[in-house]
N, C-alpha and C. Protein backbone atom coordinates (compact mmCIF):
# COMPACT_ATOMS: atom_id res chain seq x y z
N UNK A 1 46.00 7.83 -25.22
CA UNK A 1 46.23 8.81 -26.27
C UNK A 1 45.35 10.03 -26.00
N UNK A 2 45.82 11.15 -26.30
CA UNK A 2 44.66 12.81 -26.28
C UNK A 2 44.42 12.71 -27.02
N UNK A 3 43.06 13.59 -26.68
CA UNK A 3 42.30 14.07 -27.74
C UNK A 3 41.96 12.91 -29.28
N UNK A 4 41.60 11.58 -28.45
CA UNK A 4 40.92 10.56 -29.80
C UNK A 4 40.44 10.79 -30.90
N UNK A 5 39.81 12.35 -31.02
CA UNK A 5 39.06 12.89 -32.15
C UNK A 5 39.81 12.74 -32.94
N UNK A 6 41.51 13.44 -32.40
CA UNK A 6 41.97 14.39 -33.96
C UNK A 6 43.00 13.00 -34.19
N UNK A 7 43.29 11.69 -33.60
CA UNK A 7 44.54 10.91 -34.33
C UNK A 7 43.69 9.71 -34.29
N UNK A 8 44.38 9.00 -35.70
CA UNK A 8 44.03 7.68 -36.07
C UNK A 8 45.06 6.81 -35.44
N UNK A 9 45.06 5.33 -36.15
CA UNK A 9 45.91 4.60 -36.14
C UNK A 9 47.11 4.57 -37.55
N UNK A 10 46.14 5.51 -37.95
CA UNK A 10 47.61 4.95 -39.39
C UNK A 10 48.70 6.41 -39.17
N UNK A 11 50.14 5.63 -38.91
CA UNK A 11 51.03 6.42 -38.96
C UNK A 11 51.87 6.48 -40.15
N UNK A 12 51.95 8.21 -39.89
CA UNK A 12 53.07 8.62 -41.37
C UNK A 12 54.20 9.34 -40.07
N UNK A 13 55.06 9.40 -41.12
CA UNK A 13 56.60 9.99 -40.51
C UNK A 13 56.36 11.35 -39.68
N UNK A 14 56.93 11.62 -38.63
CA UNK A 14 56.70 12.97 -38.37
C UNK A 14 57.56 13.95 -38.58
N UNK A 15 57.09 14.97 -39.04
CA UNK A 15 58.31 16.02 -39.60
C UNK A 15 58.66 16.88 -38.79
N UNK A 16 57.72 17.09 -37.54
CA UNK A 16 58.27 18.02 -36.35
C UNK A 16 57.60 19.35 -36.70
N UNK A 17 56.42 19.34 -37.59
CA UNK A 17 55.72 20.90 -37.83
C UNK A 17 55.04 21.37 -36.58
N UNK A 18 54.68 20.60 -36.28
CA UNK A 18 54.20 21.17 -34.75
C UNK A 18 52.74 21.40 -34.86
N UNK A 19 51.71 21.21 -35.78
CA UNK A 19 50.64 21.51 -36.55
C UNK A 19 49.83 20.23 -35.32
N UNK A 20 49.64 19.16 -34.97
CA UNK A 20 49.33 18.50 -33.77
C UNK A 20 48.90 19.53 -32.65
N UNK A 21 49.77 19.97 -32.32
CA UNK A 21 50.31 20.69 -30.60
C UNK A 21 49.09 22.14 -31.20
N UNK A 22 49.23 22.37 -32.50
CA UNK A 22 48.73 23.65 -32.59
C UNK A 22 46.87 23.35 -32.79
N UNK A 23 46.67 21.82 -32.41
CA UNK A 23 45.71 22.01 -32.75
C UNK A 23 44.76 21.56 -31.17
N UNK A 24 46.03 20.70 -30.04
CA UNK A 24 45.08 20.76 -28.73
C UNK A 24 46.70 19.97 -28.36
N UNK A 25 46.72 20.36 -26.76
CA UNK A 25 47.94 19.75 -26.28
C UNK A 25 47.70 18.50 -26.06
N UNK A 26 48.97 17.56 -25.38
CA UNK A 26 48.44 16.26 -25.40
C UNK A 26 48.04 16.08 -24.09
N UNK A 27 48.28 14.92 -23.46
CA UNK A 27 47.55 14.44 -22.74
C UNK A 27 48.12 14.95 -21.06
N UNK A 28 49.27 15.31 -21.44
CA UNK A 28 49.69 15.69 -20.14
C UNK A 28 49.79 17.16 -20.52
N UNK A 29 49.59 17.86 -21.23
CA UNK A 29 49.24 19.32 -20.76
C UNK A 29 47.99 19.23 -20.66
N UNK A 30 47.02 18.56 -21.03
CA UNK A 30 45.54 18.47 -20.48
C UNK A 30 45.37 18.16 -19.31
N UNK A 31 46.36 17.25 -18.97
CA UNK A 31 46.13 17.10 -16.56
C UNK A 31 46.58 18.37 -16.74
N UNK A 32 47.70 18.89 -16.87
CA UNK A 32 48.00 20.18 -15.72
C UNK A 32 47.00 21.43 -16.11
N UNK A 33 45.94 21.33 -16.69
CA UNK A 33 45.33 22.43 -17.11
C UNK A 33 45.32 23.31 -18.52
N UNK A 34 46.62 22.78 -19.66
CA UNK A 34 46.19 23.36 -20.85
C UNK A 34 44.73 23.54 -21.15
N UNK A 35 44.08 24.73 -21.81
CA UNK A 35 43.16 24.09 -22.25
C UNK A 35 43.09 23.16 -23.85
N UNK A 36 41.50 22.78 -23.82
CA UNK A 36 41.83 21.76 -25.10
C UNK A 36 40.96 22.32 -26.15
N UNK A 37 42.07 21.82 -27.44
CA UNK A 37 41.37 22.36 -28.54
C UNK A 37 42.32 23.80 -29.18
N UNK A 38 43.21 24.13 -28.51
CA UNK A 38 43.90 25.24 -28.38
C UNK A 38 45.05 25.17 -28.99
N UNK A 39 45.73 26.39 -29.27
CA UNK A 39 46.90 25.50 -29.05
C UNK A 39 48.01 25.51 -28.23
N UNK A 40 48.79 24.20 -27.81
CA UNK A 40 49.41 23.77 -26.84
C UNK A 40 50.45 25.12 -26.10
N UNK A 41 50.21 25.70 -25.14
CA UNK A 41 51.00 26.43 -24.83
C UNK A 41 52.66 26.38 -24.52
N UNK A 42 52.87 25.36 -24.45
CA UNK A 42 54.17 24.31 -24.39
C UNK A 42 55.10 24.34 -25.25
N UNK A 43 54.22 24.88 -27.04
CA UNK A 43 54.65 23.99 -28.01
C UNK A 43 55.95 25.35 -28.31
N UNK A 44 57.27 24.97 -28.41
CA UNK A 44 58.20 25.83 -28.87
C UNK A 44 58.51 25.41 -30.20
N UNK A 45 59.66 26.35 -30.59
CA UNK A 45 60.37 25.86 -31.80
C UNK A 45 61.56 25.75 -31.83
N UNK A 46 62.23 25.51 -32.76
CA UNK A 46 63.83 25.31 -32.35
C UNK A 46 64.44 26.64 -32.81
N UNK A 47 65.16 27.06 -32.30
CA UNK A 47 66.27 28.25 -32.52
C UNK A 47 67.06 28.14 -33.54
N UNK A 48 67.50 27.16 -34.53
CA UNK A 48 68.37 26.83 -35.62
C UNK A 48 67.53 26.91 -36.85
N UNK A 49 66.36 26.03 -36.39
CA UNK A 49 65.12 25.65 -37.39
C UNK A 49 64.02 26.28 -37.19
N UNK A 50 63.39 27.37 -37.72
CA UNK A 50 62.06 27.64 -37.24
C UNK A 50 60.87 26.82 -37.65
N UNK A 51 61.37 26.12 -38.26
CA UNK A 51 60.34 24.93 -38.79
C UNK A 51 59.98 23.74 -38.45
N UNK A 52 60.72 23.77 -36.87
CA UNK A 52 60.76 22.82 -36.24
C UNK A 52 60.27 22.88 -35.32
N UNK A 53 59.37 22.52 -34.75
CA UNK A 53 58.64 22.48 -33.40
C UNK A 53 59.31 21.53 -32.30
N UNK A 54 59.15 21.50 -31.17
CA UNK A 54 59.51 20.37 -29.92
C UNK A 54 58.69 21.11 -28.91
N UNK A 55 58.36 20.03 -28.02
CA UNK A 55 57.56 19.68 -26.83
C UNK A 55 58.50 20.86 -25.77
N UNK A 56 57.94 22.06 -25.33
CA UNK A 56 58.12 22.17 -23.75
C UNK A 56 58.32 21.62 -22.75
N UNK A 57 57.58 20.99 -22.62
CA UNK A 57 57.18 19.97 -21.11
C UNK A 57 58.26 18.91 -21.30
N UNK A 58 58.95 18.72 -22.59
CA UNK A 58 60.34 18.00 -22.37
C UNK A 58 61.52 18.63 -22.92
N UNK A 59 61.30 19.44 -23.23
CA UNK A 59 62.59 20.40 -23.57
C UNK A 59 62.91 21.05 -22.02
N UNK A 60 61.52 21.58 -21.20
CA UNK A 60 62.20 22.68 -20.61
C UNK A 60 60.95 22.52 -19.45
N UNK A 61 60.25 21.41 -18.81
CA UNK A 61 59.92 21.26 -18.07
C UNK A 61 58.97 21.99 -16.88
N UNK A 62 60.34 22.80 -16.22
CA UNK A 62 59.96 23.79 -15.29
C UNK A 62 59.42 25.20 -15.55
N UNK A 63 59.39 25.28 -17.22
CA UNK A 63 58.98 26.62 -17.76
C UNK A 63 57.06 26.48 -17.51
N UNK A 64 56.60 25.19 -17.18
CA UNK A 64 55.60 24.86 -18.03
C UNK A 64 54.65 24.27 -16.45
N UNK A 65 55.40 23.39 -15.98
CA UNK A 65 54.91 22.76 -14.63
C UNK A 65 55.01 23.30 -13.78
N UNK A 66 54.35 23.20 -12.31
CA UNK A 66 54.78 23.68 -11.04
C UNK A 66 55.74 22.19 -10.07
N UNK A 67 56.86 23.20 -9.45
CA UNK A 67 58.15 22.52 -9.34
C UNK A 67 57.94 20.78 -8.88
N UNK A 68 56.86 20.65 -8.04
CA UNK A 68 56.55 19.16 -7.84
C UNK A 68 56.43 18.34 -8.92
N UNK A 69 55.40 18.61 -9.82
CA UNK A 69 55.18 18.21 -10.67
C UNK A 69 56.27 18.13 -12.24
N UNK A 70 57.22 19.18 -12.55
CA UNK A 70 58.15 18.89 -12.79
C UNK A 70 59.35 17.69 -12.32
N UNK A 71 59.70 17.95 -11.52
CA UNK A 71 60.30 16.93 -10.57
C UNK A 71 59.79 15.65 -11.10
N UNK A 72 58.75 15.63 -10.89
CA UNK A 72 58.61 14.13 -10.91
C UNK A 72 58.66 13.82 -12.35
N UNK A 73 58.10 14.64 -13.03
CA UNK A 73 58.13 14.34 -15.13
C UNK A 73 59.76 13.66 -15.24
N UNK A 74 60.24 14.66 -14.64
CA UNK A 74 61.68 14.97 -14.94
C UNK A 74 62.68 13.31 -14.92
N UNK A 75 61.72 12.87 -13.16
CA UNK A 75 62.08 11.80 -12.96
C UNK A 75 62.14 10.52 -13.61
N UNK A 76 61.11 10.26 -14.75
CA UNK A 76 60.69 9.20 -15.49
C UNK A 76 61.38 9.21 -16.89
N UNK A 77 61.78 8.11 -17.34
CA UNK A 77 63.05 7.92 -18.06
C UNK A 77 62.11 8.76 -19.97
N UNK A 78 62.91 9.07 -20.06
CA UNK A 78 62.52 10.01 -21.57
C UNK A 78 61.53 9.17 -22.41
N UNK A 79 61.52 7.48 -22.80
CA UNK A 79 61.11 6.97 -23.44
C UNK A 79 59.32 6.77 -22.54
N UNK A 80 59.52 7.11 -21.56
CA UNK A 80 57.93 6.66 -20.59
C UNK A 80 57.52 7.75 -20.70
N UNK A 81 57.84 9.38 -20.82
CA UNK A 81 57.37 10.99 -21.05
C UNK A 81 56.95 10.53 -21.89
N UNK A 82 57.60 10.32 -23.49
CA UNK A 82 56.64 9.94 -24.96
C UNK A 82 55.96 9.21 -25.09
N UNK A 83 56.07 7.92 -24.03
CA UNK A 83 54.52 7.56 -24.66
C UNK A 83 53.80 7.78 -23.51
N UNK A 84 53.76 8.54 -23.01
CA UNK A 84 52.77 8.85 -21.97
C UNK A 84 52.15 10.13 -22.87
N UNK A 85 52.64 10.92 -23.53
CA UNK A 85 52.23 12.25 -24.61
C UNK A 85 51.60 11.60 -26.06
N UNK A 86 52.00 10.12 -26.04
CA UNK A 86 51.86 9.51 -27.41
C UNK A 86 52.82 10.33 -28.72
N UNK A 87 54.21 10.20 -28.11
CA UNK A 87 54.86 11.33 -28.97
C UNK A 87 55.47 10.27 -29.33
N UNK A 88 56.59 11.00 -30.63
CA UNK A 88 57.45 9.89 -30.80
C UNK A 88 57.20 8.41 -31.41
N UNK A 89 56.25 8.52 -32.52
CA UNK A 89 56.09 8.00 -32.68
C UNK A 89 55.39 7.85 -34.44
N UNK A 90 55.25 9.65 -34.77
CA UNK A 90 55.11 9.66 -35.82
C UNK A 90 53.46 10.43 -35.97
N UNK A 91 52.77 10.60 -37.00
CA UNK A 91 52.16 11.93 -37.60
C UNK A 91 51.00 11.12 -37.88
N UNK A 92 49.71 10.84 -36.64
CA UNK A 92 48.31 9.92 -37.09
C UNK A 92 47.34 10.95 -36.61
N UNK A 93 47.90 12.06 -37.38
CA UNK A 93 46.32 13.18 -37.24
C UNK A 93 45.13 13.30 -38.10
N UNK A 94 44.10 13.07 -37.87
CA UNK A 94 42.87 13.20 -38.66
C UNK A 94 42.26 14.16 -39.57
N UNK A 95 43.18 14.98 -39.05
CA UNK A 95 42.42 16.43 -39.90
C UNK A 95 42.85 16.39 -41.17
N UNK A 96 41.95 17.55 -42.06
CA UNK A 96 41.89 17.47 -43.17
C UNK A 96 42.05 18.78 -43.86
N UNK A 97 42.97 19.03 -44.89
CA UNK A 97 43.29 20.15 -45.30
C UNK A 97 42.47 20.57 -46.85
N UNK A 98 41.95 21.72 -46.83
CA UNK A 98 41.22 22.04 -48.21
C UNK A 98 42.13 22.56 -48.98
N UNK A 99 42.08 22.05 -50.33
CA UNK A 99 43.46 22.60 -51.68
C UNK A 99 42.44 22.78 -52.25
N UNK A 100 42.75 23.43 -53.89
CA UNK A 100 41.68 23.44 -54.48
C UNK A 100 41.51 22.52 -54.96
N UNK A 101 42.06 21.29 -55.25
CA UNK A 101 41.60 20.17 -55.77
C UNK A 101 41.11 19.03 -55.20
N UNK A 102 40.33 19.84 -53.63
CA UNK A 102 39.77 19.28 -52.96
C UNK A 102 40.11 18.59 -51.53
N UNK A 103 39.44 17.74 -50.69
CA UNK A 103 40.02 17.71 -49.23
C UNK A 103 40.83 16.63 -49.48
N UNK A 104 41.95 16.55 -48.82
CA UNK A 104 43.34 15.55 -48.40
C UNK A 104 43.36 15.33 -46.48
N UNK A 105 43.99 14.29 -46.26
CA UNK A 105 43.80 14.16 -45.25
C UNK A 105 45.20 14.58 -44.63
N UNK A 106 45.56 14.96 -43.91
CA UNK A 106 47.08 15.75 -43.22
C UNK A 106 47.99 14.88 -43.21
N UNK A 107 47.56 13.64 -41.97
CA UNK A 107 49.04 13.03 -41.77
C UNK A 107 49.81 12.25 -42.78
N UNK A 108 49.47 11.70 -44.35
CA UNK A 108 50.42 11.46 -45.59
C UNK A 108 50.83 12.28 -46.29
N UNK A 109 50.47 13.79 -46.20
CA UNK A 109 50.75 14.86 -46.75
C UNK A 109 52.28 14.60 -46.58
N UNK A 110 52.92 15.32 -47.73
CA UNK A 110 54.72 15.71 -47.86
C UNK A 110 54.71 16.65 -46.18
N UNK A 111 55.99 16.18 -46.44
CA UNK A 111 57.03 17.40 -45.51
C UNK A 111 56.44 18.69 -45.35
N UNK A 112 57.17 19.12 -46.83
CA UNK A 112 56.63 20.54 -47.02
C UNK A 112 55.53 21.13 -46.81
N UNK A 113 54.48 20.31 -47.39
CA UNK A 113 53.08 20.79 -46.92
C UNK A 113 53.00 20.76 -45.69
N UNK A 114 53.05 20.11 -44.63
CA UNK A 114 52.90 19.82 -43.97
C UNK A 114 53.60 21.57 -43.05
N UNK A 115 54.97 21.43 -43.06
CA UNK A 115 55.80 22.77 -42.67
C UNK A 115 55.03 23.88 -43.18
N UNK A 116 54.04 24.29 -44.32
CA UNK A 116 53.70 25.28 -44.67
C UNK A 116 52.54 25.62 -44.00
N UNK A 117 51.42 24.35 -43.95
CA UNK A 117 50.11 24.01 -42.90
C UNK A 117 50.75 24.96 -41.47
N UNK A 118 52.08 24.41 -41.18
CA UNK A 118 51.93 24.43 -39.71
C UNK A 118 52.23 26.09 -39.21
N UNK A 119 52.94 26.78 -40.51
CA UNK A 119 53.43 28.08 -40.83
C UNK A 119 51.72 29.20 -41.04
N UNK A 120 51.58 28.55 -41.92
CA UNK A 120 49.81 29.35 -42.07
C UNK A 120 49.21 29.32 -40.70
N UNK A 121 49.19 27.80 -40.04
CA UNK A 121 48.13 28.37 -38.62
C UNK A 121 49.19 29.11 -37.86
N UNK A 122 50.10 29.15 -37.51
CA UNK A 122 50.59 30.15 -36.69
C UNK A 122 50.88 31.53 -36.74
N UNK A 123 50.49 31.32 -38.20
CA UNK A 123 50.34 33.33 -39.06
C UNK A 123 48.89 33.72 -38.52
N UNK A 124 48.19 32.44 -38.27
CA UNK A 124 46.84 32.88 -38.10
C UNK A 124 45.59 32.68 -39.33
N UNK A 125 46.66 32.19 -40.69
CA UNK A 125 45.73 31.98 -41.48
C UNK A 125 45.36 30.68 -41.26
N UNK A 126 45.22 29.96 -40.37
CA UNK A 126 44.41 28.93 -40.25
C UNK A 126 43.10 29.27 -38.86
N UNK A 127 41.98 29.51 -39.05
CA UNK A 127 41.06 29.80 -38.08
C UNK A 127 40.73 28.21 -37.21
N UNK A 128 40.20 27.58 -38.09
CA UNK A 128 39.52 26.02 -37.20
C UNK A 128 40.36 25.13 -37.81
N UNK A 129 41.04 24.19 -36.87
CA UNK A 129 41.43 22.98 -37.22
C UNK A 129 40.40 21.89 -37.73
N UNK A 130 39.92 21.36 -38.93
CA UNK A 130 38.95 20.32 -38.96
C UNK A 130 39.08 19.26 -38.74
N UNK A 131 38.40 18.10 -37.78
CA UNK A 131 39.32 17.23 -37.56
C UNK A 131 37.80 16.15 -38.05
N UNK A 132 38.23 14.78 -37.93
CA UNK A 132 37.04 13.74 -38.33
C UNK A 132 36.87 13.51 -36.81
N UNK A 133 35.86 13.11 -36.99
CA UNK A 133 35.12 12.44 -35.29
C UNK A 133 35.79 10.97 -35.56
């Protein structure tokens, strides 16, 4: 799994905000050099949905890798890419969001919140992701 800091074991549903990716790529944009802590340069959105995030590095591969290394991603059956990213599997992020009625932890948060979180950091109104050690 990347980045151990920011995911637990307890999984909630994933809604596809993309709020993860925006907070450090996973484990295979960390081999090819993403940096970490960032956010994922990979991470697109969907063209129908802007509220939808998806993975680069499996949407679109060669935008992201150099051609060897594509190639070979490319080669390994879709279900061995996700869990090699730990994708696919649902929303066990650690971080913690401030409301005014105090801190909540992200990944049981609703949908919505969740889509609005992931909308604020990419406006920029989110500065530091907080995550638990």
């Amino acid at each position: 799994m990347s980045a151990p800091y920011i995911y637990s074991t307890e999984v909630h549903p994933c809604t596809h905000c993309g709020f993860c990716c925006l907070a450090t790529p996973c484990q295979v944009g960390l081999s090819v050099g993403f940096p970490d802590k960032q956010p994922c340069p990979a991470l697109e959105w969907d063209e129908q949905d802007k509220d939808k995030s998806r993975c680069g590095l499996l949407a679109n591969p060669k935008r992201y890798l150099p051609p060897p290394a594509a190639a070979l991603w490319q080669s390994l059956p879709e279900g061995e890419r996700l869990s090699i990213m730990d994708s696919g599997t649902g929303c066990s992020m650690k971080a913690r969001v401030v409301t005014p009625e105090g801190v909540v932890e992200f990944a049981p948060l609703a949908p919505e919140i969740k889509v609005a979180a992931a909308h604020s950091a990419r406006a920029g109104r989110v500065v530091t992701l907080h995550t638990k050690k």
